[in-house]
PDB file of N, CA and C in Angstrom:
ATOM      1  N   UNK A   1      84.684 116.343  89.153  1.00  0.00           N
ATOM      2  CA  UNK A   1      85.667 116.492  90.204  1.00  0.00           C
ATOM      3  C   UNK A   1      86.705 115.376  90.109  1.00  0.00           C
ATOM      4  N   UNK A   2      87.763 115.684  90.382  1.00  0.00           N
ATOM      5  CA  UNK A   2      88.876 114.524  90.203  1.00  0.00           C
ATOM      6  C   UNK A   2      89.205 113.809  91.191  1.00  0.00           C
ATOM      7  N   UNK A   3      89.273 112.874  91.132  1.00  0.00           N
ATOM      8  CA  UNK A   3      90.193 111.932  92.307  1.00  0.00           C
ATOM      9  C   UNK A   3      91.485 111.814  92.653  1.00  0.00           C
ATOM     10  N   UNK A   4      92.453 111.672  93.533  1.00  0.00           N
ATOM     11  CA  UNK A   4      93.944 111.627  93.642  1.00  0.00           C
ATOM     12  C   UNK A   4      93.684 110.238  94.365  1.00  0.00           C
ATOM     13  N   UNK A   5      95.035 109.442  94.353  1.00  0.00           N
ATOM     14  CA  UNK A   5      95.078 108.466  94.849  1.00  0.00           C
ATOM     15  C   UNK A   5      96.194 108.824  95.772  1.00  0.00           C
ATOM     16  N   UNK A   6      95.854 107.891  97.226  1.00  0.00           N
ATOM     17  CA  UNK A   6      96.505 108.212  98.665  1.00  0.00           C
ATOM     18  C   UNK A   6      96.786 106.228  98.659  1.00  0.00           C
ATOM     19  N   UNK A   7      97.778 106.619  98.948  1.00  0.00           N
ATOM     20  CA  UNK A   7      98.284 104.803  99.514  1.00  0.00           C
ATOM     21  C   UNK A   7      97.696 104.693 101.033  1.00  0.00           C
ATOM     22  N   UNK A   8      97.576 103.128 101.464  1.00  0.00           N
ATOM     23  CA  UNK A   8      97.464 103.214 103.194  1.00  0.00           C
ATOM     24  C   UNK A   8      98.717 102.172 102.926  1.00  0.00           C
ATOM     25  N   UNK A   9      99.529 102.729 104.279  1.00  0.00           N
ATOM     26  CA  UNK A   9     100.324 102.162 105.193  1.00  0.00           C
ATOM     27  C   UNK A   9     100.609 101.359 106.197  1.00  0.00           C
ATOM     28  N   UNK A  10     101.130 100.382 106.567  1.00  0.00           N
ATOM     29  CA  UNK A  10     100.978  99.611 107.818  1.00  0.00           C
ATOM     30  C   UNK A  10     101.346 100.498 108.792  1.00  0.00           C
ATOM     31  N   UNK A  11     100.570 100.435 110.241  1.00  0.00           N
ATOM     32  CA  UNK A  11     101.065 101.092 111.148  1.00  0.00           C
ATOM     33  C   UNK A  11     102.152 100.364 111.901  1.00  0.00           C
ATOM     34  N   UNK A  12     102.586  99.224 111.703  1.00  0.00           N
ATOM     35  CA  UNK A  12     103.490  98.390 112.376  1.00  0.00           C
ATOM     36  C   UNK A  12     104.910  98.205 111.671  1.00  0.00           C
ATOM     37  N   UNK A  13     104.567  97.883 110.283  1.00  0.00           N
ATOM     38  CA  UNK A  13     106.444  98.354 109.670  1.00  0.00           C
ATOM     39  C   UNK A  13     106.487  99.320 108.759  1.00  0.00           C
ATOM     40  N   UNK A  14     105.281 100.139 108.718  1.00  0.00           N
ATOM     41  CA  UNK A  14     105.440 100.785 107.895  1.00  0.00           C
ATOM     42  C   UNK A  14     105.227 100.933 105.947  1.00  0.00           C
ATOM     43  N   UNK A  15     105.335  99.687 105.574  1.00  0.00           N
ATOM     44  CA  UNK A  15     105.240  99.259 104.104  1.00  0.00           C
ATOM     45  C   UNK A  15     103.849  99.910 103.682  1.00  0.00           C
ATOM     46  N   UNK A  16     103.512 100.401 102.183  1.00  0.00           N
ATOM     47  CA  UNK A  16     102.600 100.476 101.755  1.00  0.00           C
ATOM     48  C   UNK A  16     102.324  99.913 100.714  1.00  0.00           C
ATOM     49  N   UNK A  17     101.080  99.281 101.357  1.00  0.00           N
ATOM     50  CA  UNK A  17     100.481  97.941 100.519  1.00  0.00           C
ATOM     51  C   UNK A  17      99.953  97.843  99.695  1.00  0.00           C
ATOM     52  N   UNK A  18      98.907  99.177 100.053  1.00  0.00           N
ATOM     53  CA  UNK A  18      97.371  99.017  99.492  1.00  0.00           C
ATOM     54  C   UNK A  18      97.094 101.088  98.874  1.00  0.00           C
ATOM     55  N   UNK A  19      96.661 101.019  97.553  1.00  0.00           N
ATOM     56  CA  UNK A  19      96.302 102.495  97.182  1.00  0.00           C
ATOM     57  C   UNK A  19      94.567 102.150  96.989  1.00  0.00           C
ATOM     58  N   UNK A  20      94.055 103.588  97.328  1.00  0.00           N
ATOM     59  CA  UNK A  20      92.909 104.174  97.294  1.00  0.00           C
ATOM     60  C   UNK A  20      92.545 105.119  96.622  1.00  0.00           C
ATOM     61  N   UNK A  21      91.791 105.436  95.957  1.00  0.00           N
ATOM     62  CA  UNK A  21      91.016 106.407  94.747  1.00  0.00           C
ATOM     63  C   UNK A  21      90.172 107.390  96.108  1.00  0.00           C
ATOM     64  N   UNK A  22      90.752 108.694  96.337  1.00  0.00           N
ATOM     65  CA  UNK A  22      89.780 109.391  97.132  1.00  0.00           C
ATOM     66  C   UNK A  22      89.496 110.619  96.874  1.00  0.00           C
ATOM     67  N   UNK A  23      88.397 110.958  97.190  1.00  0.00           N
ATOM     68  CA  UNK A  23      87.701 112.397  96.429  1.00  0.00           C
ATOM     69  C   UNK A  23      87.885 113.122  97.786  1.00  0.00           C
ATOM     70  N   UNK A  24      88.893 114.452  98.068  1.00  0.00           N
ATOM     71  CA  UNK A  24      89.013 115.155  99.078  1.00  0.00           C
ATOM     72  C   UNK A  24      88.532 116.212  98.765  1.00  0.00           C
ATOM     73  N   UNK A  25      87.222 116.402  99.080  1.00  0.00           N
ATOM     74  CA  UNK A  25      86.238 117.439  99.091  1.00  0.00           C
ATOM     75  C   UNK A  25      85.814 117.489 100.931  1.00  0.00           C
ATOM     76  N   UNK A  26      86.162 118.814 101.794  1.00  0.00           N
ATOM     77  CA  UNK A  26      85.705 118.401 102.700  1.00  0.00           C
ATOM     78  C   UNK A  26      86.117 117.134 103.957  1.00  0.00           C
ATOM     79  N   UNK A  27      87.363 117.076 103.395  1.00  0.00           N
ATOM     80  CA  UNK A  27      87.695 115.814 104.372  1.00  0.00           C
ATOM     81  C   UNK A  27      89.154 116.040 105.288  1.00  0.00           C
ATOM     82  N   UNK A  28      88.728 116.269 106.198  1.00  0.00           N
ATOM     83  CA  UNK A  28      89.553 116.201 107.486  1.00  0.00           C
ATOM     84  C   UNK A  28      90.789 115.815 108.042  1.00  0.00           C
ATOM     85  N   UNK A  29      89.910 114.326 108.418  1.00  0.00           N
ATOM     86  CA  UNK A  29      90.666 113.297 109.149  1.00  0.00           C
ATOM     87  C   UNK A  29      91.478 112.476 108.316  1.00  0.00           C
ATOM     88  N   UNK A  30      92.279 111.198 108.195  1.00  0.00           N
ATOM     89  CA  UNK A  30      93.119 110.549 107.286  1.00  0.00           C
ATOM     90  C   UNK A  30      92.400 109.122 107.955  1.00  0.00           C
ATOM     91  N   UNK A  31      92.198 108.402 106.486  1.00  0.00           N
ATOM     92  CA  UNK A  31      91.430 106.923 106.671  1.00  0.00           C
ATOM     93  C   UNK A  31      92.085 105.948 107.612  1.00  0.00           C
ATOM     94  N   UNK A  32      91.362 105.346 108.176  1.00  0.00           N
ATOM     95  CA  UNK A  32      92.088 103.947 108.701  1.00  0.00           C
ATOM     96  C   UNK A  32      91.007 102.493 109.185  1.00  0.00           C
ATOM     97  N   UNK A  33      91.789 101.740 108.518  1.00  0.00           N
ATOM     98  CA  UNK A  33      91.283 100.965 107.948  1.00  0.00           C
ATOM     99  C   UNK A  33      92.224  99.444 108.047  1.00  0.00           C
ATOM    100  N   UNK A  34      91.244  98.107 109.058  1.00  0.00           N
ATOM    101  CA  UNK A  34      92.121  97.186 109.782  1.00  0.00           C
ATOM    102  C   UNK A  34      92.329  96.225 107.729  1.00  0.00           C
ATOM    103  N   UNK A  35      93.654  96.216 107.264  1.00  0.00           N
ATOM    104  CA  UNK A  35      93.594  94.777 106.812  1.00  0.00           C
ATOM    105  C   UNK A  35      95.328  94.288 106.845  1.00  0.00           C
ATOM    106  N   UNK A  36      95.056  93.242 105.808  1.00  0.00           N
ATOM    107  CA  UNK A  36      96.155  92.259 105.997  1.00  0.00           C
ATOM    108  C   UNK A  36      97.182  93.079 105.314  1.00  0.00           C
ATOM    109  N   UNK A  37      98.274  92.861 105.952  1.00  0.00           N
ATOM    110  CA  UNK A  37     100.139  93.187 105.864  1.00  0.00           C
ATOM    111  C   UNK A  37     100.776  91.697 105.426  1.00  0.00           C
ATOM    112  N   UNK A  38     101.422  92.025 104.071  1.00  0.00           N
ATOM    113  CA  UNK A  38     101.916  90.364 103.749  1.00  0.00           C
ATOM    114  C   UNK A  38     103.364  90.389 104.533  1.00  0.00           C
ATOM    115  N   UNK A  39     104.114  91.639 104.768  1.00  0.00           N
ATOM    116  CA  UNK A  39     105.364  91.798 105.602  1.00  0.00           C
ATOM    117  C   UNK A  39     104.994  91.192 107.201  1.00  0.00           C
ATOM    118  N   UNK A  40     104.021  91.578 107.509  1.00  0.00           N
ATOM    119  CA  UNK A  40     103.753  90.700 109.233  1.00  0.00           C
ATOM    120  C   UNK A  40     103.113  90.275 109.195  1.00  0.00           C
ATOM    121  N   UNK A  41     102.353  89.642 107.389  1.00  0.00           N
ATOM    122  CA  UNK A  41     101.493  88.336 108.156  1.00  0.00           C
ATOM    123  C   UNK A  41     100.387  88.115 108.869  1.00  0.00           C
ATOM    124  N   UNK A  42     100.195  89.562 109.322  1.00  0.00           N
ATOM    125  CA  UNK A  42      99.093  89.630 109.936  1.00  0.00           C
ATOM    126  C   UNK A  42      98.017  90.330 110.004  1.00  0.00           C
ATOM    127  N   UNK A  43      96.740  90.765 110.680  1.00  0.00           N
ATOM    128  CA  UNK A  43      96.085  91.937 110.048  1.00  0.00           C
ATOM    129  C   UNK A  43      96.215  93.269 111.078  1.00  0.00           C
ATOM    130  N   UNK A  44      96.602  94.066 110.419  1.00  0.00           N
ATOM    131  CA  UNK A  44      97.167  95.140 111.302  1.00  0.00           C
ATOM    132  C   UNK A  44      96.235  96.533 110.780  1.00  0.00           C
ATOM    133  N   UNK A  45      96.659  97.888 111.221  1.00  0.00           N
ATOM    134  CA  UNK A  45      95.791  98.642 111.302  1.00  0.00           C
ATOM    135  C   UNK A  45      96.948  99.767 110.089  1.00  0.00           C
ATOM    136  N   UNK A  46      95.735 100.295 108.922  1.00  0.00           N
ATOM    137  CA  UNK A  46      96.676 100.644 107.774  1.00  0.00           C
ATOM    138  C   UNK A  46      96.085 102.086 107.966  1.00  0.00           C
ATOM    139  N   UNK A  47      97.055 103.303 107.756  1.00  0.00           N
ATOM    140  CA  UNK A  47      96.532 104.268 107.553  1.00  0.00           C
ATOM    141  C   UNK A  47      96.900 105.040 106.659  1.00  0.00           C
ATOM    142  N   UNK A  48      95.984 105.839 106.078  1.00  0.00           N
ATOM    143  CA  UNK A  48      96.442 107.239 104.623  1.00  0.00           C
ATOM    144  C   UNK A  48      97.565 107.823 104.922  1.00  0.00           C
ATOM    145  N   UNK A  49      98.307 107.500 103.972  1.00  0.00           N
ATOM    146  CA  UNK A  49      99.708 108.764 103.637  1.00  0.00           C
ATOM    147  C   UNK A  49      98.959 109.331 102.432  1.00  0.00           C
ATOM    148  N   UNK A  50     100.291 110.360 102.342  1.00  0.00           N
ATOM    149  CA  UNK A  50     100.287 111.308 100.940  1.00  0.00           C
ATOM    150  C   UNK A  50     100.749 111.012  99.967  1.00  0.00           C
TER     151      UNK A  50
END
């Protein structure tokens, strides 16, 4: 089965920081997941785009 890779996003400016290897078999909802944003410095809450 193959994997696609989905970036996460800051929910606060928006930038995407961070990509993920995910196997969408069965999957719903879109990840989210608290880490660090080097644009604010701070740790903010990142979620799956397309």
């Amino acid at each position: 089965m193959a994997t696609k890779k989905s970036a996460l996003a800051c929910s606060e400016c928006g930038s995407r920081n961070y990509s993920k290897a995910v196997n969408d078999a069965n999957r719903t909802e879109r990840l989210e997941v608290k880490k660090f944003c080097k644009y604010c410095k701070k740790h903010t809450l990142h979620r799956e785009t397309k």
